[in-house]
PDB file of N, CA and C in Angstrom:
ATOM      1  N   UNK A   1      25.036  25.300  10.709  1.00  0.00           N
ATOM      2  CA  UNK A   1      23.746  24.679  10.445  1.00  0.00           C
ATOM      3  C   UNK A   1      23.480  24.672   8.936  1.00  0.00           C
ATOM      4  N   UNK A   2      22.734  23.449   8.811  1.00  0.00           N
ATOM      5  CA  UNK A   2      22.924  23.220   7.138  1.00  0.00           C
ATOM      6  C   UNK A   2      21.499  23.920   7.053  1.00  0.00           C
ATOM      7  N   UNK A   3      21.627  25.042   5.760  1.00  0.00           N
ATOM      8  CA  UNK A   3      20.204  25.867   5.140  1.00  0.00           C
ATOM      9  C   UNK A   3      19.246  24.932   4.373  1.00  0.00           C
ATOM     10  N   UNK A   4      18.084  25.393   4.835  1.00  0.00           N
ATOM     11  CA  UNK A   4      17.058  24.778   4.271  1.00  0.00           C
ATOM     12  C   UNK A   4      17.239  24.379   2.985  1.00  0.00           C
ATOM     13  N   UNK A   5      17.353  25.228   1.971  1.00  0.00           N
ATOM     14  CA  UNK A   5      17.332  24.616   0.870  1.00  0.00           C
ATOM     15  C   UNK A   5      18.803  23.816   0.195  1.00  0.00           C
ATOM     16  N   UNK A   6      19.536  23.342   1.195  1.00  0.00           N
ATOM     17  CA  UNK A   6      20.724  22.643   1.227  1.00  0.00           C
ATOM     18  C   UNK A   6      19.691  21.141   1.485  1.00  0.00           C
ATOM     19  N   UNK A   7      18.693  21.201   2.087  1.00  0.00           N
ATOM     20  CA  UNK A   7      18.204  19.775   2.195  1.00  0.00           C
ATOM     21  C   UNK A   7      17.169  18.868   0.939  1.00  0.00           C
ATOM     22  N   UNK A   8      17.412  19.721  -0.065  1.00  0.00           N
ATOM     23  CA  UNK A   8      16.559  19.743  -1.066  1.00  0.00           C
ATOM     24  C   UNK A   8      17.533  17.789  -1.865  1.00  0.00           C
ATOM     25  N   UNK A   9      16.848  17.378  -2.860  1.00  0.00           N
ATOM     26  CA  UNK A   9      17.367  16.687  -3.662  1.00  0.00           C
ATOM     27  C   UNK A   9      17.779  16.740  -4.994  1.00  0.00           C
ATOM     28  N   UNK A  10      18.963  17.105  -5.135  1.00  0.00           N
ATOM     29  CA  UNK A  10      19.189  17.885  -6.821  1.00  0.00           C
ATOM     30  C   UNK A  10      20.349  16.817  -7.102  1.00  0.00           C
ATOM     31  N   UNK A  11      20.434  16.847  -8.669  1.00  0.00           N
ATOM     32  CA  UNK A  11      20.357  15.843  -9.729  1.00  0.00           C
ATOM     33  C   UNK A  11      21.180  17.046 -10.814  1.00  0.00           C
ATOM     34  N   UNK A  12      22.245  16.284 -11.383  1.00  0.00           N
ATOM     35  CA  UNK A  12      22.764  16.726 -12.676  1.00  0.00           C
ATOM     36  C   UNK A  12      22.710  15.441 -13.884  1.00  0.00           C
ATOM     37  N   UNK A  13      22.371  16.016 -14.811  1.00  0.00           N
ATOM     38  CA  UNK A  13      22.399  15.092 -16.145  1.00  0.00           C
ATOM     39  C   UNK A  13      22.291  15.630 -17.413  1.00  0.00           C
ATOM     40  N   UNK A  14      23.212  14.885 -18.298  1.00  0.00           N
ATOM     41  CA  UNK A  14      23.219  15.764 -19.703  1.00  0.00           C
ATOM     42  C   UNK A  14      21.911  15.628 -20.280  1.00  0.00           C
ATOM     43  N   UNK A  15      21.382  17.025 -21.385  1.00  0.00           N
ATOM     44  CA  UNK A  15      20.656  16.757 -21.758  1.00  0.00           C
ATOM     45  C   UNK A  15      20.815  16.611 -23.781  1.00  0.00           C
ATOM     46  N   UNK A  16      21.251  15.606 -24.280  1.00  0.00           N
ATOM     47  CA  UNK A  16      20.967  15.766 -25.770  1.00  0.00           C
ATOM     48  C   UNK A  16      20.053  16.605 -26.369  1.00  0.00           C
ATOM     49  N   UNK A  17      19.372  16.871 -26.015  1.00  0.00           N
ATOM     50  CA  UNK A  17      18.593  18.190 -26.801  1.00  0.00           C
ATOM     51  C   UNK A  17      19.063  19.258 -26.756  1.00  0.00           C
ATOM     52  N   UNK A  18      19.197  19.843 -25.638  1.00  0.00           N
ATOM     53  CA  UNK A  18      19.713  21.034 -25.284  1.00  0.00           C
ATOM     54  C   UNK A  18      21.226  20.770 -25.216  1.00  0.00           C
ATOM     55  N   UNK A  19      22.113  19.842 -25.417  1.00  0.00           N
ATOM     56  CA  UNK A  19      23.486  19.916 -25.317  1.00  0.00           C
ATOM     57  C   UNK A  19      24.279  20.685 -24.367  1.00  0.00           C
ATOM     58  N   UNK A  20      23.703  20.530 -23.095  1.00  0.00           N
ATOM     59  CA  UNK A  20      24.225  20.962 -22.029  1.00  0.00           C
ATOM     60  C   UNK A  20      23.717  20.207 -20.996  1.00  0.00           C
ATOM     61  N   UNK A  21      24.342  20.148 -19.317  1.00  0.00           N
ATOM     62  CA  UNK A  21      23.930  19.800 -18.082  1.00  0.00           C
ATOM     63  C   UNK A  21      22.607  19.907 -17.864  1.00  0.00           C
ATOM     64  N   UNK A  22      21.936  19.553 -17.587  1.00  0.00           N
ATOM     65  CA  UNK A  22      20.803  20.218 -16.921  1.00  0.00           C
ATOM     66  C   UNK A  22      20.882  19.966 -15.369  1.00  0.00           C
ATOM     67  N   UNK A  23      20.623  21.187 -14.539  1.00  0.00           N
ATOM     68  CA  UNK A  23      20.606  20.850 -12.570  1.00  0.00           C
ATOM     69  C   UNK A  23      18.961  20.547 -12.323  1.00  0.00           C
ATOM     70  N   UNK A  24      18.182  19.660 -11.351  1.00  0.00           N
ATOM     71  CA  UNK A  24      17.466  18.963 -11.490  1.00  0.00           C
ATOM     72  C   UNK A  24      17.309  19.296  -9.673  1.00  0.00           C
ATOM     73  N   UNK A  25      15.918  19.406  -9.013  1.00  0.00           N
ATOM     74  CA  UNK A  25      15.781  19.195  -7.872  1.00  0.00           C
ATOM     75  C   UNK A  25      14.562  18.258  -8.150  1.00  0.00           C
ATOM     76  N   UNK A  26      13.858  17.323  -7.347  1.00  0.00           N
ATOM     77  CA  UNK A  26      13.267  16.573  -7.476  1.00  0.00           C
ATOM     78  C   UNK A  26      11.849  17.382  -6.367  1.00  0.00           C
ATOM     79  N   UNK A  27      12.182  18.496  -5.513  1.00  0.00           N
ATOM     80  CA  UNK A  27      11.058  18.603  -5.136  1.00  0.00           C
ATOM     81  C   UNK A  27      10.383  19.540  -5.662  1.00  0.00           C
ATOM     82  N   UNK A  28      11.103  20.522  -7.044  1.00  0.00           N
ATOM     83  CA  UNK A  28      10.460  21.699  -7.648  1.00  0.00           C
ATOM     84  C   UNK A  28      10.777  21.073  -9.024  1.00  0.00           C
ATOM     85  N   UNK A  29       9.989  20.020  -9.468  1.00  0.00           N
ATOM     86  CA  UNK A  29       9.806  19.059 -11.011  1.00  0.00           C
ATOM     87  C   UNK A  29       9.660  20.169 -12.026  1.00  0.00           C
ATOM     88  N   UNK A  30       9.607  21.579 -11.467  1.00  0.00           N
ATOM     89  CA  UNK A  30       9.072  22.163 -12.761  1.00  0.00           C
ATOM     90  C   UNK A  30      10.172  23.316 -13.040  1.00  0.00           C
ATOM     91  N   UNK A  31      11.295  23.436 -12.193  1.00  0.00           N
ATOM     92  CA  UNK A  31      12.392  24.235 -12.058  1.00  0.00           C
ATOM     93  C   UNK A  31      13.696  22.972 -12.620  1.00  0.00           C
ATOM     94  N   UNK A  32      14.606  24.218 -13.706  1.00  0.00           N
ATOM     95  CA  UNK A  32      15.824  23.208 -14.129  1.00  0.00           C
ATOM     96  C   UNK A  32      16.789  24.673 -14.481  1.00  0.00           C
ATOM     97  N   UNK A  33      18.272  24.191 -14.203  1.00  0.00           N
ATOM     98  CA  UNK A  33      19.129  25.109 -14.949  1.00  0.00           C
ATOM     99  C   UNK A  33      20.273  24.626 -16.188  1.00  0.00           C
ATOM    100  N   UNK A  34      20.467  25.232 -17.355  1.00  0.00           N
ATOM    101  CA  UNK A  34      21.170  24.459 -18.106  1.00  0.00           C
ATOM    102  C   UNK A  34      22.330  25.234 -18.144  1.00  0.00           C
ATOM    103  N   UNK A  35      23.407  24.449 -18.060  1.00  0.00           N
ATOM    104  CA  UNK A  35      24.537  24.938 -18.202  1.00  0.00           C
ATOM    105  C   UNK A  35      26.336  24.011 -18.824  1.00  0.00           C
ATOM    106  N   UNK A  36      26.910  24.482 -19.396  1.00  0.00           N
ATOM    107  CA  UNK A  36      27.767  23.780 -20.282  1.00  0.00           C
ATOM    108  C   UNK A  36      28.682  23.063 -19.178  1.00  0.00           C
ATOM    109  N   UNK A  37      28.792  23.109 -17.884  1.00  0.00           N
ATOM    110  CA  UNK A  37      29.297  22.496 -17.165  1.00  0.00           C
ATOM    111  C   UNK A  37      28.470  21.707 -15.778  1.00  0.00           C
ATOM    112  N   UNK A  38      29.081  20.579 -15.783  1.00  0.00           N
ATOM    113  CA  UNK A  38      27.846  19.710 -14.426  1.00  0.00           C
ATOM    114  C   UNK A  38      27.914  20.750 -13.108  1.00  0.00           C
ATOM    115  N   UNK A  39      29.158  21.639 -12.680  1.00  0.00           N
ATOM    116  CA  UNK A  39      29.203  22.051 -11.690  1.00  0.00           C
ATOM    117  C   UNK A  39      28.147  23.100 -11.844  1.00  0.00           C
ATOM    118  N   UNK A  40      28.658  23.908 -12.841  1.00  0.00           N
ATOM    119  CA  UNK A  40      27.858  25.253 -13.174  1.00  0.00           C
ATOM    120  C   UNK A  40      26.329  24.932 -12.582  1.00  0.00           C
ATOM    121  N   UNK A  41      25.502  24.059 -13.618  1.00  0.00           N
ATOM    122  CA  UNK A  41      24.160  23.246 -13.791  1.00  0.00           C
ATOM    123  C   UNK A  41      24.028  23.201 -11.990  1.00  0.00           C
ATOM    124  N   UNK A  42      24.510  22.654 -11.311  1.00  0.00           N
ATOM    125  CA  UNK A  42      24.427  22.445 -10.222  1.00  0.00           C
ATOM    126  C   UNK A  42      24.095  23.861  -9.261  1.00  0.00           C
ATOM    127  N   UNK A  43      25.199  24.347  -9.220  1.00  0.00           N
ATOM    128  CA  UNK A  43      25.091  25.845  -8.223  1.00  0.00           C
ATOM    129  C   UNK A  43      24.466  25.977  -9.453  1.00  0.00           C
ATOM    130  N   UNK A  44      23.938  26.365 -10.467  1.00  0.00           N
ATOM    131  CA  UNK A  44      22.702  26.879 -10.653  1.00  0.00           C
ATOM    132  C   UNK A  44      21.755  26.952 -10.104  1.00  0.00           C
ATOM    133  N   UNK A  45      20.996  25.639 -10.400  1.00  0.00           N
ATOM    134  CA  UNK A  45      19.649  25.013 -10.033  1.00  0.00           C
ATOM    135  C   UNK A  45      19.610  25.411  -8.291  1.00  0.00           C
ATOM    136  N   UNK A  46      20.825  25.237  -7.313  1.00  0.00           N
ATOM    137  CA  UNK A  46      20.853  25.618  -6.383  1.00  0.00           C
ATOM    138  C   UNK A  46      20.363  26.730  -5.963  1.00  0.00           C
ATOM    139  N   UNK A  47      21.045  27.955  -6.665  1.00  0.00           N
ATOM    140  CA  UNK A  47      20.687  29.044  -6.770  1.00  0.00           C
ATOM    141  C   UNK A  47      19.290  29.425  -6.902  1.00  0.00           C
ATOM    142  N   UNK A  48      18.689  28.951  -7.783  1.00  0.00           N
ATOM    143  CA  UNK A  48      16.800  29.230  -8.529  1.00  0.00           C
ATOM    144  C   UNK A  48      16.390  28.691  -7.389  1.00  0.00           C
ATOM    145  N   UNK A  49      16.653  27.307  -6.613  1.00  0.00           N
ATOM    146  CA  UNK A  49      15.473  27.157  -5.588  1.00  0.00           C
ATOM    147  C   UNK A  49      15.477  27.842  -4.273  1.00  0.00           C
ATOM    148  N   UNK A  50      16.913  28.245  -4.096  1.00  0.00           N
ATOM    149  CA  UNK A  50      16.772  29.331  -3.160  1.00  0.00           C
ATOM    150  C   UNK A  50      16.316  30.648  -3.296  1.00  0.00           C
ATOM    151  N   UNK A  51      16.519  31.317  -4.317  1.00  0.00           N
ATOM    152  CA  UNK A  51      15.344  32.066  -4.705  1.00  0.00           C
ATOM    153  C   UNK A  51      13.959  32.254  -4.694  1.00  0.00           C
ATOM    154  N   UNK A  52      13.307  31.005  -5.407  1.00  0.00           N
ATOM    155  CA  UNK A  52      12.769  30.386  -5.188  1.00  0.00           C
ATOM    156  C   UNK A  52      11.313  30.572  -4.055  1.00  0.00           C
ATOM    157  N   UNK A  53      12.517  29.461  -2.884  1.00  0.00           N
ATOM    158  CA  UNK A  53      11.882  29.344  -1.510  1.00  0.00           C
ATOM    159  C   UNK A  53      11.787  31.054  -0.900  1.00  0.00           C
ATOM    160  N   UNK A  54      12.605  31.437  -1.298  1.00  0.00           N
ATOM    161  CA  UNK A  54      12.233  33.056  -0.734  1.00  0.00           C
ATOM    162  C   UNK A  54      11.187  33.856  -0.970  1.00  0.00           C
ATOM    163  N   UNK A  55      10.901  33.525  -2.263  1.00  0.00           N
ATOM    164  CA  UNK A  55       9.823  34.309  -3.036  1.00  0.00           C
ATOM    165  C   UNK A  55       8.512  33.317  -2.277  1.00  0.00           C
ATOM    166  N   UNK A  56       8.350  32.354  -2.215  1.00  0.00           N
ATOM    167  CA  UNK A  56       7.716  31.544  -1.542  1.00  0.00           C
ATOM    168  C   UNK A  56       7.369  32.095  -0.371  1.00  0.00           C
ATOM    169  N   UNK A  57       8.276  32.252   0.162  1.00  0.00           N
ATOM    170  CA  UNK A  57       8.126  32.763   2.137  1.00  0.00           C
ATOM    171  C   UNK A  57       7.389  34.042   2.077  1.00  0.00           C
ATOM    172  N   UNK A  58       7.987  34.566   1.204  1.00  0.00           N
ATOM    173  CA  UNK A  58       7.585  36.091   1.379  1.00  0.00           C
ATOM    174  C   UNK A  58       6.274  36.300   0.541  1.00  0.00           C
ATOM    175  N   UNK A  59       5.259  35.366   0.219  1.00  0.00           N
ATOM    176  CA  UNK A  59       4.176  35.559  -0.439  1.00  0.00           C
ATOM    177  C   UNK A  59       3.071  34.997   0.422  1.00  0.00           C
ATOM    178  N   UNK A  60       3.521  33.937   1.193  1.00  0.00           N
ATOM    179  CA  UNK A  60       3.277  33.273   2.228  1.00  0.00           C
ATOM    180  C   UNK A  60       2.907  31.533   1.224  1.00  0.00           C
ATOM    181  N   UNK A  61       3.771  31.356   0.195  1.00  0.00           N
ATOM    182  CA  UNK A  61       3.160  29.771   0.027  1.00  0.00           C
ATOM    183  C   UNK A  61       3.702  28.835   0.200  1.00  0.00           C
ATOM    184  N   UNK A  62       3.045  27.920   0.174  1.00  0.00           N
ATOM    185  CA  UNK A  62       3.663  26.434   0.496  1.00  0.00           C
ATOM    186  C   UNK A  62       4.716  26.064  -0.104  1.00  0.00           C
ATOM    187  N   UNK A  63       5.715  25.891   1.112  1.00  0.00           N
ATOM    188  CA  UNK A  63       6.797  25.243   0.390  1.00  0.00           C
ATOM    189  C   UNK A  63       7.321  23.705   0.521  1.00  0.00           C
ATOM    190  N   UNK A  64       7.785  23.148  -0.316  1.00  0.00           N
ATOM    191  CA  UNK A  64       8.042  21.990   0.032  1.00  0.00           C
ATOM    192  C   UNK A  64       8.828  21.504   0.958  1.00  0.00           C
ATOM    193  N   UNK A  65       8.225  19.963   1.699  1.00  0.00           N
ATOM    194  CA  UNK A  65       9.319  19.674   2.587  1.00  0.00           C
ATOM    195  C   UNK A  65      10.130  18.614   1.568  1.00  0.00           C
ATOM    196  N   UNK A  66      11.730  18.955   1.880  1.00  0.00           N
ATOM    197  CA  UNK A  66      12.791  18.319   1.150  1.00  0.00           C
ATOM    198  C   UNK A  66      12.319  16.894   1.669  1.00  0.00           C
ATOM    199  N   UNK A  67      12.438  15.875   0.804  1.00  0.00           N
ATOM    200  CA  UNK A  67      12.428  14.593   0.891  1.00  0.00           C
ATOM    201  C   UNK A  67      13.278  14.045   2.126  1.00  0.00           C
ATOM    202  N   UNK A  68      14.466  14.590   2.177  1.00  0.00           N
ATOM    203  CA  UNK A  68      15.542  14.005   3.268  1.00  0.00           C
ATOM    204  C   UNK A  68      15.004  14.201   4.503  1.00  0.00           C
ATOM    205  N   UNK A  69      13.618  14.741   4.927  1.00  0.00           N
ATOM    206  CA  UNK A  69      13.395  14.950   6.362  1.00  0.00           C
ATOM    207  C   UNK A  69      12.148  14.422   6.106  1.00  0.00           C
ATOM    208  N   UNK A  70      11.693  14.164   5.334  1.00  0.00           N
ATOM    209  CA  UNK A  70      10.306  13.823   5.565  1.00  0.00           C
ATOM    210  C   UNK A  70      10.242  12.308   5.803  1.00  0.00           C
ATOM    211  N   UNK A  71       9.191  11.840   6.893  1.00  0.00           N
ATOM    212  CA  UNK A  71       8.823  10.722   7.286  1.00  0.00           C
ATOM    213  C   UNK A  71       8.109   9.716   6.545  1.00  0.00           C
ATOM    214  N   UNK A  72       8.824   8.509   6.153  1.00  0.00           N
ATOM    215  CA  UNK A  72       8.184   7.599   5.035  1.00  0.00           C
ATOM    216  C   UNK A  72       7.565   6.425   6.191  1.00  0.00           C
ATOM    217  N   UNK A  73       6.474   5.541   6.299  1.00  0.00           N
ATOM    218  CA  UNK A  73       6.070   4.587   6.671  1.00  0.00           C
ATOM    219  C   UNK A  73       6.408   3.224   5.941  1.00  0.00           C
ATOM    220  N   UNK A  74       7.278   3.177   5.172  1.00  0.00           N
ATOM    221  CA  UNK A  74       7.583   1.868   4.751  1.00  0.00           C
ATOM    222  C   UNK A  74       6.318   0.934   4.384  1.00  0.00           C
ATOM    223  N   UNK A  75       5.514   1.620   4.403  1.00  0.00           N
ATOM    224  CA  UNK A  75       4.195   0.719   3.226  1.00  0.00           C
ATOM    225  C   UNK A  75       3.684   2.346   2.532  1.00  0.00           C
ATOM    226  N   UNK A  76       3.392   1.068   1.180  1.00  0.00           N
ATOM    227  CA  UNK A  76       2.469   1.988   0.018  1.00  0.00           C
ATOM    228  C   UNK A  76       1.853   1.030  -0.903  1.00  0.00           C
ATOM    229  N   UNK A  77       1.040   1.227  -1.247  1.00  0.00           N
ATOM    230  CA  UNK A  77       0.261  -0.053  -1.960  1.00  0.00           C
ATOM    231  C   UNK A  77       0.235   0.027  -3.501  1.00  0.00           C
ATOM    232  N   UNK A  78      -0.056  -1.173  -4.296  1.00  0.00           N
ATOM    233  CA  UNK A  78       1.026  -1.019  -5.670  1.00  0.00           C
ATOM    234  C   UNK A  78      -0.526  -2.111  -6.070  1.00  0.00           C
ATOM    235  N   UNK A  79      -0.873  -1.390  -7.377  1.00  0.00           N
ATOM    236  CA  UNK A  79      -2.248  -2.259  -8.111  1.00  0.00           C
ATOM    237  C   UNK A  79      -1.520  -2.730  -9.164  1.00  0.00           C
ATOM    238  N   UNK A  80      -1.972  -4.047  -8.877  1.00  0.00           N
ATOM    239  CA  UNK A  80      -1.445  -5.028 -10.180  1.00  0.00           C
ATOM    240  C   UNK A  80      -2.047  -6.130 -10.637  1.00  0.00           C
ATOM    241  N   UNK A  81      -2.547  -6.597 -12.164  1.00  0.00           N
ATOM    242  CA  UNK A  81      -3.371  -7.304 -12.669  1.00  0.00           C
ATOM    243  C   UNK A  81      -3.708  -8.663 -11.381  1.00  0.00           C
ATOM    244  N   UNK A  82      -4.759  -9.058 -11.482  1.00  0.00           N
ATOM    245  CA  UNK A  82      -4.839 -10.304 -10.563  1.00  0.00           C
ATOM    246  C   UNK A  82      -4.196 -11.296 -10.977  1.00  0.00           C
ATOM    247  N   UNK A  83      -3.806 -11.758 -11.998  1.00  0.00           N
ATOM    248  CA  UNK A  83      -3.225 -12.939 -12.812  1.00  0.00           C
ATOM    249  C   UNK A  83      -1.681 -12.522 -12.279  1.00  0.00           C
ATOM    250  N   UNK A  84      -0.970 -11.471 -12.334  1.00  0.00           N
ATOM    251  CA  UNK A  84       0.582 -11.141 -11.447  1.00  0.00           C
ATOM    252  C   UNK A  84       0.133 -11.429 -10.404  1.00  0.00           C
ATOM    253  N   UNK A  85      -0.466 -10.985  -9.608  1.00  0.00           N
ATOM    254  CA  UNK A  85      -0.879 -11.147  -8.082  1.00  0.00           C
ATOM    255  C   UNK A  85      -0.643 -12.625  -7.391  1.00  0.00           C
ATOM    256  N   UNK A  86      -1.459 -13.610  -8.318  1.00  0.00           N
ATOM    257  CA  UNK A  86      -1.811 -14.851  -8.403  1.00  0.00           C
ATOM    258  C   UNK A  86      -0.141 -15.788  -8.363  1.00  0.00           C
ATOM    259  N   UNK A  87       0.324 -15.201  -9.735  1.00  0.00           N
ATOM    260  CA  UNK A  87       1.846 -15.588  -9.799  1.00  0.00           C
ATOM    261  C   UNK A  87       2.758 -15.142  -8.731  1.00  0.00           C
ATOM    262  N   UNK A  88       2.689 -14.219  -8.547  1.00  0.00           N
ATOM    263  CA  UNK A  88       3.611 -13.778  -7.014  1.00  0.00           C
ATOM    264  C   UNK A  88       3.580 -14.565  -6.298  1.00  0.00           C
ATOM    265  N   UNK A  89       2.012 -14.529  -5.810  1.00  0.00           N
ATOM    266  CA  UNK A  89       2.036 -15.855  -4.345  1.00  0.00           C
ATOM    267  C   UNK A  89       2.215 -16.790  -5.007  1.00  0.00           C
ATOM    268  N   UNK A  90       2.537 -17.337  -5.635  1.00  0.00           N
ATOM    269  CA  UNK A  90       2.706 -18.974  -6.130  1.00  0.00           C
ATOM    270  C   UNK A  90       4.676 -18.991  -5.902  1.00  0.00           C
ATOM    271  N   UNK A  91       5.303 -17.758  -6.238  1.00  0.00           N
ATOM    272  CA  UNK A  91       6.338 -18.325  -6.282  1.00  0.00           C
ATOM    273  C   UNK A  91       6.909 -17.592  -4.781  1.00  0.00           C
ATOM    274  N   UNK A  92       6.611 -17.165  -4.083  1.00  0.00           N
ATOM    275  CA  UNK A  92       6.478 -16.785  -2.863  1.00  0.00           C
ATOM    276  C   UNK A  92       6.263 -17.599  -2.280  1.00  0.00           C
ATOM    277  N   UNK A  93       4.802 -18.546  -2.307  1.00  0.00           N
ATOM    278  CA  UNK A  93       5.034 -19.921  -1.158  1.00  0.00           C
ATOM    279  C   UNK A  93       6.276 -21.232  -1.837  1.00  0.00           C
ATOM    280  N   UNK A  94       6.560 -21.179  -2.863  1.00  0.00           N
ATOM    281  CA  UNK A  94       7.418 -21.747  -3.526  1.00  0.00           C
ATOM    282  C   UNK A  94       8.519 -21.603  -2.792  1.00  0.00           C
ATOM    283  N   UNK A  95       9.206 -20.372  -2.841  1.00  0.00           N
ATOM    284  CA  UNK A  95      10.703 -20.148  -2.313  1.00  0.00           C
ATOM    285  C   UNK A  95      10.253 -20.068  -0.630  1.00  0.00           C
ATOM    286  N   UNK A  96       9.114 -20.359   0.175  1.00  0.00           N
ATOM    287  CA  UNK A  96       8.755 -20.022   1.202  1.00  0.00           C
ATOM    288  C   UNK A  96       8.836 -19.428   2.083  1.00  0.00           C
ATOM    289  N   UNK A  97       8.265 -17.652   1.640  1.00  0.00           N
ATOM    290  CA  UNK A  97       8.703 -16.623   2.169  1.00  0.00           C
ATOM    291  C   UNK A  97       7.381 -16.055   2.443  1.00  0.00           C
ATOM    292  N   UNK A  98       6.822 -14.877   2.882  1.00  0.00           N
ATOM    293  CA  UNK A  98       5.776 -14.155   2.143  1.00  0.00           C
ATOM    294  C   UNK A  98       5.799 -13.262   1.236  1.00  0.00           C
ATOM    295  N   UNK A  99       4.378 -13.103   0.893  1.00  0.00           N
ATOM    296  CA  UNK A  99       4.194 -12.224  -0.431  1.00  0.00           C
ATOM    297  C   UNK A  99       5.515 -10.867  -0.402  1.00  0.00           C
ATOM    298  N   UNK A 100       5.472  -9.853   0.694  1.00  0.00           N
ATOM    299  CA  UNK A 100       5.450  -9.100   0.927  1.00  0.00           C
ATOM    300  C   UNK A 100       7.221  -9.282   0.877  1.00  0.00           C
ATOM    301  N   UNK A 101       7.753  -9.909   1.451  1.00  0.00           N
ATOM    302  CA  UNK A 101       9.153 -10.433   1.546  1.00  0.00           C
ATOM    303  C   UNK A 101       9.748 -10.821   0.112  1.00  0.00           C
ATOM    304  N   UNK A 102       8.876 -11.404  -0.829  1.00  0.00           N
ATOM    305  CA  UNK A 102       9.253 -11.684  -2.301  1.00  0.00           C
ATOM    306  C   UNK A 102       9.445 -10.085  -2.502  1.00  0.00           C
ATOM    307  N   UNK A 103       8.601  -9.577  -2.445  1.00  0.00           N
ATOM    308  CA  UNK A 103       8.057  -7.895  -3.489  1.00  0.00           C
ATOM    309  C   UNK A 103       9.295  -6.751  -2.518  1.00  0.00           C
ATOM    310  N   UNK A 104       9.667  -7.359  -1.705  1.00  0.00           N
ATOM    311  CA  UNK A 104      10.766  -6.287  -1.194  1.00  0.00           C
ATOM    312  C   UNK A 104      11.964  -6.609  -1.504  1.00  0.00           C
ATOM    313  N   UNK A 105      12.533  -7.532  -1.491  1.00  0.00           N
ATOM    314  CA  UNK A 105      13.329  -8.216  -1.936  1.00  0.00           C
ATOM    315  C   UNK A 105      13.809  -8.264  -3.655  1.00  0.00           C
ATOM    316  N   UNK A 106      12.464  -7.906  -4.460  1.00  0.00           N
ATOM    317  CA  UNK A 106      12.790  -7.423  -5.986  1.00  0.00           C
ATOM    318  C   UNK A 106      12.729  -5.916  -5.962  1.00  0.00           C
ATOM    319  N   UNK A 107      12.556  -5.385  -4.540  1.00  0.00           N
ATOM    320  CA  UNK A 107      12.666  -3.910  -5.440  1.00  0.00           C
ATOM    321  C   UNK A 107      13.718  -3.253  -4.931  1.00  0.00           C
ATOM    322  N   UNK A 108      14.919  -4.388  -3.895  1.00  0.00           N
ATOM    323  CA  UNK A 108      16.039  -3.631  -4.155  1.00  0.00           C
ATOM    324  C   UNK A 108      16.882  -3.133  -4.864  1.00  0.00           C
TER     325      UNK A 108
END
C-alpha cells in the first residue's frame, strides 16, 4: 500500500540563487529542501513532509489532502475585463462553438 505522504505532489528544480536543486511539494508551499543533487533534493523534501505529517498527527492538525485524491468538479470561474469577455464570444460564435468550449480548448 502506497503511504500517505507518497501521494503528495513534489517537484525538483534548480535554483540560481542558491545553486543547488531545490525538492518542492506543492501541498506544503512553505516547505523546500536544497541539495547539490536532483535525487538528493527529492528524498529530501520527501523526507521533511513526512516528518512533517507526523508532527501534524501527533498535535492533532490539519493536514493536507494530497491533490492526487482530491475531487475536482471541472468548473471554476475566471474574472475577466468585459471588453475580453465580449471578444471571446465573438470569436466563439465565429468558429461556432460555445463560449465555454473556446476557453477549454485554450487552456490545454
Amino acid at each position: 500500500m502506497t503511504k500517505f505522504t507518497d501521494r503528495y505532489t513534489y517537484r525538483v528544480t534548480w535554483s540560481e540563487e542558491d545553486q543547488e536543486h531545490v525538492g518542492l511539494c506543492v501541498e506544503f508551499p512553505s516547505l523546500s529542501w536544497l541539495d547539490k543533487s536532483p535525487e538528493k533534493a527529492l528524498s529530501g523534501i520527501r523526507a521533511l513532509i513526512k516528518e512533517c505529517v507526523i508532527d501534524m498527527q501527533r498535535v492533532g492538525e490539519h493536514v493536507p489532502e494530497p491533490l492526487s485524491v482530491k475531487k475536482f468538479s471541472g468548473k471554476f470561474m475566471v474574472r475577466i475585463p468585459p471588453e475580453t469577455h465580449r471578444n471571446l464570444a465573438i470569436q466563439a460564435a465565429e468558429e461556432g462553438v460555445s463560449l465555454n468550449r473556446l476557453i477549454s480548448s485554450r487552456l490545454h
